[in-house]
C-alpha atoms as a PDB file:
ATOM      1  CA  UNK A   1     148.606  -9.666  91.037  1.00  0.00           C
ATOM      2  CA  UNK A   2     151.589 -10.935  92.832  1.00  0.00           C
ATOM      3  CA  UNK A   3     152.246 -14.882  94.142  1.00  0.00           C
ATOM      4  CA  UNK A   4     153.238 -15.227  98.284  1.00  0.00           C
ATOM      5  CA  UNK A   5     155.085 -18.203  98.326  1.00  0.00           C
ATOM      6  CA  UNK A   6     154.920 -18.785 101.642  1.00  0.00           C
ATOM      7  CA  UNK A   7     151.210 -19.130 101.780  1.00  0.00           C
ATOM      8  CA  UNK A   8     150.906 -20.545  97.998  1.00  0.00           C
ATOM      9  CA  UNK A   9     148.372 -17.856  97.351  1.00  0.00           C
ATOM     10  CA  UNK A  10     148.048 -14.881  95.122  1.00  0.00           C
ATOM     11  CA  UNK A  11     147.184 -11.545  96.399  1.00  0.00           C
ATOM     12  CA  UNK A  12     146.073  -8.657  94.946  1.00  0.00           C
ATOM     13  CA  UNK A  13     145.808  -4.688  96.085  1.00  0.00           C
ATOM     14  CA  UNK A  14     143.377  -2.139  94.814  1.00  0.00           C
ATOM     15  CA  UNK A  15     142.732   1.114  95.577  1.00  0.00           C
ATOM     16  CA  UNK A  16     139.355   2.863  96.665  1.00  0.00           C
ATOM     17  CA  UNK A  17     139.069   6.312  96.446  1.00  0.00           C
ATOM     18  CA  UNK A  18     135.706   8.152  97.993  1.00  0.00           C
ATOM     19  CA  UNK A  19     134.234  11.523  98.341  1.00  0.00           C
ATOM     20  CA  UNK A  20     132.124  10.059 101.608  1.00  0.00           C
ATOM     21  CA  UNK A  21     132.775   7.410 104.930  1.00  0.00           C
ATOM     22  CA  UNK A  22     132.771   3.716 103.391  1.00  0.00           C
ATOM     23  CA  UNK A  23     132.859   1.015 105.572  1.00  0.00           C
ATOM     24  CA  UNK A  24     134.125  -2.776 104.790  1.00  0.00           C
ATOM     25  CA  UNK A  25     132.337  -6.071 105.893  1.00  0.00           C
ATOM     26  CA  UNK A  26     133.944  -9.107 104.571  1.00  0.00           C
ATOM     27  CA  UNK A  27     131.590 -11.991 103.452  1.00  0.00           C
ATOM     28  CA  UNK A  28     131.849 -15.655 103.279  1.00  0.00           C
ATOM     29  CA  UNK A  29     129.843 -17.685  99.965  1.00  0.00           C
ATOM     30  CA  UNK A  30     129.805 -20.909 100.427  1.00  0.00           C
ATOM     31  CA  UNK A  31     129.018 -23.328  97.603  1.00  0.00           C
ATOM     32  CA  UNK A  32     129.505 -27.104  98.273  1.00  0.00           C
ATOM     33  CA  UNK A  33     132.667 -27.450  99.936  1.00  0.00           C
ATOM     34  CA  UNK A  34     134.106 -23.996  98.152  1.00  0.00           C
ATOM     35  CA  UNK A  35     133.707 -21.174  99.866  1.00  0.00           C
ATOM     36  CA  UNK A  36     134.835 -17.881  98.334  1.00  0.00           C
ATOM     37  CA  UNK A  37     135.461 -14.356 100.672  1.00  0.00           C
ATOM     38  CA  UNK A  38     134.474 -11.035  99.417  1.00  0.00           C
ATOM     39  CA  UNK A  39     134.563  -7.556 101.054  1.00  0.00           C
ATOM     40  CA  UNK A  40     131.249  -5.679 100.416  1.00  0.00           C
ATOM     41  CA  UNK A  41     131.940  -1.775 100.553  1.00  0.00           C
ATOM     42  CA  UNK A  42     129.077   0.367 101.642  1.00  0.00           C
ATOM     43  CA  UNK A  43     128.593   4.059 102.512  1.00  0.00           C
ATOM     44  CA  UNK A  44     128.929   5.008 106.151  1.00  0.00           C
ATOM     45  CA  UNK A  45     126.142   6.015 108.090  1.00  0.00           C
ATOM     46  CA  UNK A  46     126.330   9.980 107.791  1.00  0.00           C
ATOM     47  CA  UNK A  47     126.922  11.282 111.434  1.00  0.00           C
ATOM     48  CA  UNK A  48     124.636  12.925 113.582  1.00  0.00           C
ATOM     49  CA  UNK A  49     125.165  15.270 116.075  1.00  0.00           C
ATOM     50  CA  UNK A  50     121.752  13.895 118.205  1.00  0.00           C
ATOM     51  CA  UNK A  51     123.540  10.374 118.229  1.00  0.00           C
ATOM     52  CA  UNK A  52     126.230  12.105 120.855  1.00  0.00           C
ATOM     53  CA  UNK A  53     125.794  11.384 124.443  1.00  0.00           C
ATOM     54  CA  UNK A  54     123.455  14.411 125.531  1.00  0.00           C
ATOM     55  CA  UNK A  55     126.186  15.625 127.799  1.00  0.00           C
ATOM     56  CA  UNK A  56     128.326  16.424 124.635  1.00  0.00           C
ATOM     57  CA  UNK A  57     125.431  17.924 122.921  1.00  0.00           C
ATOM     58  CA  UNK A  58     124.783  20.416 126.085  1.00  0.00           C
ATOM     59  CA  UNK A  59     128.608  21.339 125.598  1.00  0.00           C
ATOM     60  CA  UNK A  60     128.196  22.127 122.137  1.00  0.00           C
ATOM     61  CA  UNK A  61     124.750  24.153 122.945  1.00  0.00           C
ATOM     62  CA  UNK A  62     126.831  25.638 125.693  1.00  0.00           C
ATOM     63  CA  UNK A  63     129.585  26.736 122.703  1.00  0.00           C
ATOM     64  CA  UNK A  64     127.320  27.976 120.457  1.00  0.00           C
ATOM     65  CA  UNK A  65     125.319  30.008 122.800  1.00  0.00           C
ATOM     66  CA  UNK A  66     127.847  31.634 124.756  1.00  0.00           C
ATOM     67  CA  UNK A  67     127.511  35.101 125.908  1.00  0.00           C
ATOM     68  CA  UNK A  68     129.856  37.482 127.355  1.00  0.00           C
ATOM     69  CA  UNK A  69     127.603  40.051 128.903  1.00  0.00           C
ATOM     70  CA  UNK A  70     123.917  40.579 128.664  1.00  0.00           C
ATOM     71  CA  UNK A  71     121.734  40.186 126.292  1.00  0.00           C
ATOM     72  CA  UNK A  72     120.310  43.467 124.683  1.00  0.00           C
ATOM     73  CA  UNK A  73     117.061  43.080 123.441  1.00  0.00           C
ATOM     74  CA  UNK A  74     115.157  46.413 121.075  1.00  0.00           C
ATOM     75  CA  UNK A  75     112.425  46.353 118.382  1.00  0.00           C
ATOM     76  CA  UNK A  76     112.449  46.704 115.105  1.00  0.00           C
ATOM     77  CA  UNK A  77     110.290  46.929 112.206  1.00  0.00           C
ATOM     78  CA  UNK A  78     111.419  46.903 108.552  1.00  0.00           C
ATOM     79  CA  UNK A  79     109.744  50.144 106.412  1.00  0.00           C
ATOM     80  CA  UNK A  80     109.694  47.807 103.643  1.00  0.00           C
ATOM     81  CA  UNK A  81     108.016  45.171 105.149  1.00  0.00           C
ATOM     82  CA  UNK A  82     104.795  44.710 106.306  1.00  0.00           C
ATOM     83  CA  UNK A  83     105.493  42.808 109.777  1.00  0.00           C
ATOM     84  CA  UNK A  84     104.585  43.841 113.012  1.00  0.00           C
ATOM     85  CA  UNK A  85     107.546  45.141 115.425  1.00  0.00           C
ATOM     86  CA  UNK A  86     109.497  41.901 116.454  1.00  0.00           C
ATOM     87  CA  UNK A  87     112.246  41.727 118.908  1.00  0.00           C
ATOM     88  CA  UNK A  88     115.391  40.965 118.176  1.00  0.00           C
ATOM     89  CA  UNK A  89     119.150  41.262 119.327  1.00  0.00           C
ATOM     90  CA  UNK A  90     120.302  44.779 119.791  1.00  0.00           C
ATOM     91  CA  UNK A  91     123.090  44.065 117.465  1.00  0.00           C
ATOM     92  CA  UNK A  92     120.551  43.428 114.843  1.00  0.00           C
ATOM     93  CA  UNK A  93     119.283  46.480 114.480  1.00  0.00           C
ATOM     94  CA  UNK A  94     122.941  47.970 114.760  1.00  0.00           C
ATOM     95  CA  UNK A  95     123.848  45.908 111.723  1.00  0.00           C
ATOM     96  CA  UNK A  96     120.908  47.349 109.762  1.00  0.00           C
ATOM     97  CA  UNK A  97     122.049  50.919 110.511  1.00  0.00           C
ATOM     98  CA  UNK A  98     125.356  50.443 109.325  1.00  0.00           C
ATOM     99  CA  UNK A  99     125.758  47.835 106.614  1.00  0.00           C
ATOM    100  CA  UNK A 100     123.193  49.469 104.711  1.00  0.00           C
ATOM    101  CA  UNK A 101     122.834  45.997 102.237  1.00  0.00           C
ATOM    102  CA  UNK A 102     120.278  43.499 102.523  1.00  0.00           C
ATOM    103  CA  UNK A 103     122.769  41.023 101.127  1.00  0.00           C
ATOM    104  CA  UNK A 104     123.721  40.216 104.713  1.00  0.00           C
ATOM    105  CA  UNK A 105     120.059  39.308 105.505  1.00  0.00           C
ATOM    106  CA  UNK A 106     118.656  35.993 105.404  1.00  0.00           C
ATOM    107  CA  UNK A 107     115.131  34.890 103.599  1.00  0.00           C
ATOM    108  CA  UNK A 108     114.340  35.175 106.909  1.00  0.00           C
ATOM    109  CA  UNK A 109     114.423  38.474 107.270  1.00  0.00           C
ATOM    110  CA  UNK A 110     117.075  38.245 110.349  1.00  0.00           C
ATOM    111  CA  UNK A 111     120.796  38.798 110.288  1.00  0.00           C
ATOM    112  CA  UNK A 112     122.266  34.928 110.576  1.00  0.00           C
ATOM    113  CA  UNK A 113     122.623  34.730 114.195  1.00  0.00           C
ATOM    114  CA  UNK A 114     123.579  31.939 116.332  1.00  0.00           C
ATOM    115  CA  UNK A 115     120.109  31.439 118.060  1.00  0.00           C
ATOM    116  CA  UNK A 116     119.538  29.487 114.887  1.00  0.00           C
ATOM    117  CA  UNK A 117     120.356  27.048 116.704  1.00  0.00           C
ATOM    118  CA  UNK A 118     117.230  26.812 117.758  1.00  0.00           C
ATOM    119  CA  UNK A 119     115.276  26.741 114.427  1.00  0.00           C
ATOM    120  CA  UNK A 120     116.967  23.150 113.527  1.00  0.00           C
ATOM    121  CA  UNK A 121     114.733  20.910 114.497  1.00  0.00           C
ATOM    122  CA  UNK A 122     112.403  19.947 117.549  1.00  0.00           C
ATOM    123  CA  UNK A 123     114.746  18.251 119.667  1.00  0.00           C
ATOM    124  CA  UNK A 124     117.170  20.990 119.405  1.00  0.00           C
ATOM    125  CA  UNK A 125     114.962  23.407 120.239  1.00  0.00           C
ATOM    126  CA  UNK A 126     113.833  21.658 123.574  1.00  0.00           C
ATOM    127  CA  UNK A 127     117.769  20.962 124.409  1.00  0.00           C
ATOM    128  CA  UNK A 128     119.407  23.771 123.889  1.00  0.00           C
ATOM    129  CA  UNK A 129     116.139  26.107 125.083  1.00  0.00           C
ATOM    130  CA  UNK A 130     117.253  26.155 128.635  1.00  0.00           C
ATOM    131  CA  UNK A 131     120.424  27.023 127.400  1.00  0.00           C
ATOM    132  CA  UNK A 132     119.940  30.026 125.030  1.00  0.00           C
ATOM    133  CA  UNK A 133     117.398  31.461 127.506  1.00  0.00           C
ATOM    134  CA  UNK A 134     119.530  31.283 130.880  1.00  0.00           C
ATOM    135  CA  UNK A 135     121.692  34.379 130.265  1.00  0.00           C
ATOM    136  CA  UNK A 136     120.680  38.111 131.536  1.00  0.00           C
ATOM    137  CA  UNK A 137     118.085  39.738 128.782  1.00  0.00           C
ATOM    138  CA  UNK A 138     118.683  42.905 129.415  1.00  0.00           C
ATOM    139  CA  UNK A 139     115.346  45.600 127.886  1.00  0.00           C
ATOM    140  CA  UNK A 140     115.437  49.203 127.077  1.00  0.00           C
ATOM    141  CA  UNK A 141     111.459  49.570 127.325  1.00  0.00           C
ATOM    142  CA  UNK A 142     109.035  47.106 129.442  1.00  0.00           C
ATOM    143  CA  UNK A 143     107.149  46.944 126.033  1.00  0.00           C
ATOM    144  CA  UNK A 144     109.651  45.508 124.451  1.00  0.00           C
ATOM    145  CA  UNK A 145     110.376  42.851 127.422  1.00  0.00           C
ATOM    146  CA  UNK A 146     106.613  42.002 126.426  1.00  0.00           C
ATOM    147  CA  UNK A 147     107.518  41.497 122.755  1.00  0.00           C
ATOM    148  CA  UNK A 148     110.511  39.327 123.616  1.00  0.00           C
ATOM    149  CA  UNK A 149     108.171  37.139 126.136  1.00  0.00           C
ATOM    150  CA  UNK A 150     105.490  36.946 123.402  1.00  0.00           C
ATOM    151  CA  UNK A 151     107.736  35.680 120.919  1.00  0.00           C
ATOM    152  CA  UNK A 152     108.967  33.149 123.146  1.00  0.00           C
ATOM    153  CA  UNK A 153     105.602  31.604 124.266  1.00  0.00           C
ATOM    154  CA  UNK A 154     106.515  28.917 126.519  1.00  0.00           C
ATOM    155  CA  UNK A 155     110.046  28.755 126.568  1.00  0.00           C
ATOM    156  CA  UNK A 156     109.641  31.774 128.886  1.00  0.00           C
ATOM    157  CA  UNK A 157     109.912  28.602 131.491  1.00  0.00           C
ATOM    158  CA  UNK A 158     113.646  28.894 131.438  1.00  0.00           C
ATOM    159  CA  UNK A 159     114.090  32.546 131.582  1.00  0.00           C
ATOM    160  CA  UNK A 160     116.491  33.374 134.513  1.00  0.00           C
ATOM    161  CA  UNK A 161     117.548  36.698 134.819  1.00  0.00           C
ATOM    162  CA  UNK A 162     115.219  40.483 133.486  1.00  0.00           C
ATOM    163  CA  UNK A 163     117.477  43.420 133.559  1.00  0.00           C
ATOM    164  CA  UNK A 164     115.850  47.280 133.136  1.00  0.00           C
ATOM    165  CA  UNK A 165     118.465  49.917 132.826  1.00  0.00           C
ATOM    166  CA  UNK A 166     115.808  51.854 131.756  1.00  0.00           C
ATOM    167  CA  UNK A 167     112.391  51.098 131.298  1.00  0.00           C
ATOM    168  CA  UNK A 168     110.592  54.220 131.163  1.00  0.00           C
ATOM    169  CA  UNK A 169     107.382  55.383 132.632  1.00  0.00           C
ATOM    170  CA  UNK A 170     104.568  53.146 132.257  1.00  0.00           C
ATOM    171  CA  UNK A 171     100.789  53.427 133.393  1.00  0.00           C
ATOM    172  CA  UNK A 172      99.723  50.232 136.237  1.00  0.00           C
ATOM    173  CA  UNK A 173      98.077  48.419 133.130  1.00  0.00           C
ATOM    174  CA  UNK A 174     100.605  48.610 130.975  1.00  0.00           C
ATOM    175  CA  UNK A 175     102.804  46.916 133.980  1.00  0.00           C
ATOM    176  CA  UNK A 176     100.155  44.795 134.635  1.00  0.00           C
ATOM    177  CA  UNK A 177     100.104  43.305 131.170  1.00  0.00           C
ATOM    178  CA  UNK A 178     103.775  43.433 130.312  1.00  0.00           C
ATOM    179  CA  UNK A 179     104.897  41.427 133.845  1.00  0.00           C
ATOM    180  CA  UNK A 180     101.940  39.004 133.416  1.00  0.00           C
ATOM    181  CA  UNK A 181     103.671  37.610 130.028  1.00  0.00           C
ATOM    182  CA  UNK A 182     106.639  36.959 132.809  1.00  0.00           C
ATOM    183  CA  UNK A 183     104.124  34.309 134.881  1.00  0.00           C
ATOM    184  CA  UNK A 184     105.079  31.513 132.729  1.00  0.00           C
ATOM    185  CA  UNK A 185     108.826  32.477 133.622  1.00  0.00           C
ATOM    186  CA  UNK A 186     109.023  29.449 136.910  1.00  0.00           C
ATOM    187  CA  UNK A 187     112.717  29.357 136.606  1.00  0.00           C
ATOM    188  CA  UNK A 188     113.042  32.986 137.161  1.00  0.00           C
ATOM    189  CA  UNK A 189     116.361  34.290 139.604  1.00  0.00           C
ATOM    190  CA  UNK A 190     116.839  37.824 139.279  1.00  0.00           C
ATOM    191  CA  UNK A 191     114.211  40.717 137.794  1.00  0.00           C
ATOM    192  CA  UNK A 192     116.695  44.048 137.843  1.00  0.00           C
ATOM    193  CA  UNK A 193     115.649  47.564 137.561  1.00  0.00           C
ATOM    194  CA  UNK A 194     117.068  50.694 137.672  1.00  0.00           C
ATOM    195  CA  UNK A 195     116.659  53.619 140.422  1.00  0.00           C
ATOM    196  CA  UNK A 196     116.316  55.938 137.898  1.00  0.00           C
ATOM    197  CA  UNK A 197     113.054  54.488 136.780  1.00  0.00           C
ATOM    198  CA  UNK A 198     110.936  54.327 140.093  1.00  0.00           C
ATOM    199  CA  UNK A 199     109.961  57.385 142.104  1.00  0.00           C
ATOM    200  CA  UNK A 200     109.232  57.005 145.835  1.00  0.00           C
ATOM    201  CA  UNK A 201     105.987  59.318 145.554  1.00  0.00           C
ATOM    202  CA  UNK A 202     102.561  57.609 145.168  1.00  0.00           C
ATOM    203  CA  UNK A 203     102.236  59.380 141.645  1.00  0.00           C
ATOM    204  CA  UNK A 204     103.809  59.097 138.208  1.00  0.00           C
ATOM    205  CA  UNK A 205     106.606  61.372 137.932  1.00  0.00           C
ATOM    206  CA  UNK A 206     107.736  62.304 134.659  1.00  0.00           C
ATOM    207  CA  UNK A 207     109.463  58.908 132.832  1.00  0.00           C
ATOM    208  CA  UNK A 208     108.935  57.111 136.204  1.00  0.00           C
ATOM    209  CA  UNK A 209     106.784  54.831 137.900  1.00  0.00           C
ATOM    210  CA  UNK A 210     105.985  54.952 141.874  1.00  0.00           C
ATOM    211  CA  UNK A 211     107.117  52.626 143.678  1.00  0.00           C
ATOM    212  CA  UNK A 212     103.335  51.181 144.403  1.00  0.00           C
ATOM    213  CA  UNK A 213     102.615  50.290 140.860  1.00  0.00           C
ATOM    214  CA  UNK A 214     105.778  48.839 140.509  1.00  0.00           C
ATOM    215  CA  UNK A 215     104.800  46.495 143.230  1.00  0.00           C
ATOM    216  CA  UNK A 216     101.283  46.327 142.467  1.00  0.00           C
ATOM    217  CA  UNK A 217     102.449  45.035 138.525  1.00  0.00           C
ATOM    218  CA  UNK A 218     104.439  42.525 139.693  1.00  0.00           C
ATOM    219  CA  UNK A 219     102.671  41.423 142.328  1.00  0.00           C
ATOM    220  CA  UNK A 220     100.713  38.750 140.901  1.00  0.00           C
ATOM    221  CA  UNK A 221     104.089  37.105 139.169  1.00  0.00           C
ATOM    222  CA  UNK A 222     105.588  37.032 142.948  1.00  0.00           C
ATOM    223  CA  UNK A 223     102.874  35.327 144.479  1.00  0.00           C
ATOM    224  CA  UNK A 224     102.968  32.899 141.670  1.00  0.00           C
ATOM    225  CA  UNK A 225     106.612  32.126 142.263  1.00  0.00           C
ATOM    226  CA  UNK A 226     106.167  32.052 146.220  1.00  0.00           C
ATOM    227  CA  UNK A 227     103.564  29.711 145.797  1.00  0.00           C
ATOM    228  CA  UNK A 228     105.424  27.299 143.691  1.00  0.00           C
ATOM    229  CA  UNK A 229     109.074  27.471 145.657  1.00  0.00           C
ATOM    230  CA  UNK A 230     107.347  27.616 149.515  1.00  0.00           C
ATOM    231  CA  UNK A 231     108.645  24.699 151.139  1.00  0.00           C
ATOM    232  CA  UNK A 232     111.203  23.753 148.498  1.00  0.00           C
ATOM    233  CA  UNK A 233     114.494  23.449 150.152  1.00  0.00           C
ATOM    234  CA  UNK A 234     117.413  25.315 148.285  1.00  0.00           C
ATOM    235  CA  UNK A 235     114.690  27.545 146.198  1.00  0.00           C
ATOM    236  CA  UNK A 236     115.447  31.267 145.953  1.00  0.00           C
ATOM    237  CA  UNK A 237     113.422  33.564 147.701  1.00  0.00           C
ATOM    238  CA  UNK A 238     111.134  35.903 145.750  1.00  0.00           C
ATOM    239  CA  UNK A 239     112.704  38.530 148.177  1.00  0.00           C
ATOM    240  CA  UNK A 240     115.999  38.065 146.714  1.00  0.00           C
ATOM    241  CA  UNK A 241     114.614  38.103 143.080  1.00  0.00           C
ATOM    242  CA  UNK A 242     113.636  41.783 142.595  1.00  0.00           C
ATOM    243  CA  UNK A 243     116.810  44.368 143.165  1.00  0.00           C
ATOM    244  CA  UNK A 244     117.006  47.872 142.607  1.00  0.00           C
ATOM    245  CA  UNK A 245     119.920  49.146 141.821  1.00  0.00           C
ATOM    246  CA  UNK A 246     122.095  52.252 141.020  1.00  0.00           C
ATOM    247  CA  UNK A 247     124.007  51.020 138.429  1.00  0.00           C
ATOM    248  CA  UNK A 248     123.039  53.582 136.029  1.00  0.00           C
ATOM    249  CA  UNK A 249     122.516  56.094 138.225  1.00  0.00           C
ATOM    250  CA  UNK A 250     122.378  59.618 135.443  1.00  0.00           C
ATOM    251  CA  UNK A 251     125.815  61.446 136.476  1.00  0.00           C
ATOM    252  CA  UNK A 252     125.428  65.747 135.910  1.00  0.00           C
ATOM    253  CA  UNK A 253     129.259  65.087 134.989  1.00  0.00           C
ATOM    254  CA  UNK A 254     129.796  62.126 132.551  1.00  0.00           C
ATOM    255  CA  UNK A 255     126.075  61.148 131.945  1.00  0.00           C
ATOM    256  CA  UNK A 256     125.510  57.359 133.039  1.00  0.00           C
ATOM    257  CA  UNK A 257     129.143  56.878 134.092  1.00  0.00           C
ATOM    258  CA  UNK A 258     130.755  59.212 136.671  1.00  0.00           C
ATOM    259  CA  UNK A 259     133.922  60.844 135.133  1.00  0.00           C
ATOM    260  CA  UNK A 260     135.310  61.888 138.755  1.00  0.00           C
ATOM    261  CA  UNK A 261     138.045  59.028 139.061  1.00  0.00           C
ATOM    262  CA  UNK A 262     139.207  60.157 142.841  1.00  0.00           C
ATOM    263  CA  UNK A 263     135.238  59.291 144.207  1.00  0.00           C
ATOM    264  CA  UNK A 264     131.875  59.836 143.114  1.00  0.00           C
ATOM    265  CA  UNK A 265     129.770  62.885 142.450  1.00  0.00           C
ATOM    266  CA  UNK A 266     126.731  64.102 144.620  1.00  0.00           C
ATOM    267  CA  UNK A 267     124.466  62.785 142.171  1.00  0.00           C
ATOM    268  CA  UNK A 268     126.196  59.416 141.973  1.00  0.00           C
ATOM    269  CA  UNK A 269     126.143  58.972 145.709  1.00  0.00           C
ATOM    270  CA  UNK A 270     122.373  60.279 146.196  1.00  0.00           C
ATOM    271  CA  UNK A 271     121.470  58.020 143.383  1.00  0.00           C
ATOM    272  CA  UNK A 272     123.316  54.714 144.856  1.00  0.00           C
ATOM    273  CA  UNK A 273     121.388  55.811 148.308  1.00  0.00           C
ATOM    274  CA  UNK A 274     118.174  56.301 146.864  1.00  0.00           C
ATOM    275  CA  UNK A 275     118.418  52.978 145.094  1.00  0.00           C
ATOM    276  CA  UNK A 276     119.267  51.546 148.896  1.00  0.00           C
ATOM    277  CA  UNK A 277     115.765  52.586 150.022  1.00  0.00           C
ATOM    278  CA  UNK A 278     113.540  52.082 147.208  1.00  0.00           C
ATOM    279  CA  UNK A 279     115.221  48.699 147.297  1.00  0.00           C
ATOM    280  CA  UNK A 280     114.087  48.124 150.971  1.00  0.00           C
ATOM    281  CA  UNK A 281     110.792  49.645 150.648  1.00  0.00           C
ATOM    282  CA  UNK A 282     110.000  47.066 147.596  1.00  0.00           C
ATOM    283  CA  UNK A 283     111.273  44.181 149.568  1.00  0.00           C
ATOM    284  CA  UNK A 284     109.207  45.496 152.602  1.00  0.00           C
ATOM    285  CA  UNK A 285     105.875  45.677 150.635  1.00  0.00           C
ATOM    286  CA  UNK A 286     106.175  42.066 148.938  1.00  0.00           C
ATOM    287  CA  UNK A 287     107.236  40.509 152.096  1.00  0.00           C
ATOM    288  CA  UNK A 288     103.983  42.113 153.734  1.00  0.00           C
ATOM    289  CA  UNK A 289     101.891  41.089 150.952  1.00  0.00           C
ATOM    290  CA  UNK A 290     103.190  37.837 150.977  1.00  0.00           C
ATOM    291  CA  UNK A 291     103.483  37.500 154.690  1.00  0.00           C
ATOM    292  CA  UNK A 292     106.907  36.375 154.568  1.00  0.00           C
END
């Protein structure tokens, strides 16, 4: 207790020490013409991250979620388990095959990963959805695109870009089915596959589809899209949303990447000029179809 003279009062200093946020609101009694001032100390309101502007929250979505390439999608099914084949991040099932521990697994059943994110809540899930689902998904196997895209249910609405290095042969119904789970998919950009997986006959050639059923399967998933963007100014083109390419065109000398630094092989060139045509013959049959 110590005595100001210059006020004629005596003040007093204590110390509070907390393991949480307090916060101090002073308060007046007044009794007759007395009035006495006390400081009430309360906890803080704990901080939440949905009481940020939303534009901070997308930046912190954005954060989390960040990707620097594609993202690889395979299957995988526990032996010990008895779950169906789920999808989940290539990296997964790389973790699986070389920890060897299940200490590193959740009670989940999933390596902790940062889709999570996802998982918190409701609102979460509807904010940071458009986020965690705009990057490339990139498939080994159409079947397992159809996994991913059942898994996802609705959120396939903010899908943006399908990549498939190498899909492997598939019958018309299986394309059929597999491309249908992509109809929900409105936001869609870019749908990629390789040159390597289509054949320009009008049959199935071994671990390739023609070039007809490959149309013919997605099909009703471009006439969907063209339907929904005609007349929208800005809105891509279905025309520009399929691409072959010859990314991974299979090299006799370094497998899928050419080892001839000075310029590419035969079978690198053929394959980027095959990709070229099968390209414009795809384009050519939706744009009839659709009568673009």
């Amino acid at each position: 207790m110590q005595y100001n003279r210059r006020t004629g009062q005596f003040t007093k200093t204590i110390t509070i020490r907390s393991d949480f946020p307090i916060v101090f609101q002073p308060i007046t009694l007044s009794h007759g013409s007395e009035h006495r001032h006390i400081i009430d100390v309360k906890r803080a309101p704990a901080f939440r991250i949905q009481d940020l502007p939303p534009e901070l929250r997308n930046n912190i979505y954005r954060f989390v979620l960040q990707e620097d390439g594609p993202v690889r999608i395979e299957a995988y099914k526990n032996s010990e388990e008895r779950r169906a084949r789920r999808p989940v991040r290539e990296s997964f099932v790389n973790q699986m095959s070389t920890i060897g521990g299940r200490r590193y697994i959740d009670h989940y059943g999933q390596v902790p990963s940062d889709y999570s994110l996802l998982r918190v809540n409701k609102q979460f899930n509807a904010e940071a959805s458009p986020i965690a689902y705009s990057h490339t998904f990139e498939f080994g196997r159409i079947a397992i695109m159809g996994l991913f895209l059942e898994s996802i249910g609705e959120q396939s609405r903010y899908v943006k870009n399908i990549s498939l290095p190498n899909p492997g042969g598939w019958s018309p119904g299986d394309g059929r089915k597999h491309f249908g789970l992509l109809m929900g998919a409105s936001g869609l950009r870019k749908l990629v596959v390789e040159v390597d997986t289509i054949s320009r006959g009008s049959g199935r050639a071994h671990n390739k589809v023609s070039v007809g059923n490959f149309v013919s399967a997605i099909m009703p998933l471009m006439k969907k899209l063209h339907r929904e963007r005609k007349g929208f100014s800005g809105a891509e083109s279905v025309l520009e949303i399929v691409k072959v390419t010859g990314r991974r065109v299979f090299c006799g000398h370094g497998g899928f990447k050419c080892k001839n630094e000075t310029e590419e092989c035969g079978n690198c060139v053929q394959g980027r000029e095959s990709a070229v045509v099968l390209d414009g013959m795809v384009r050519k049959m939706l744009a009839k179809a659709l009568k673009i």
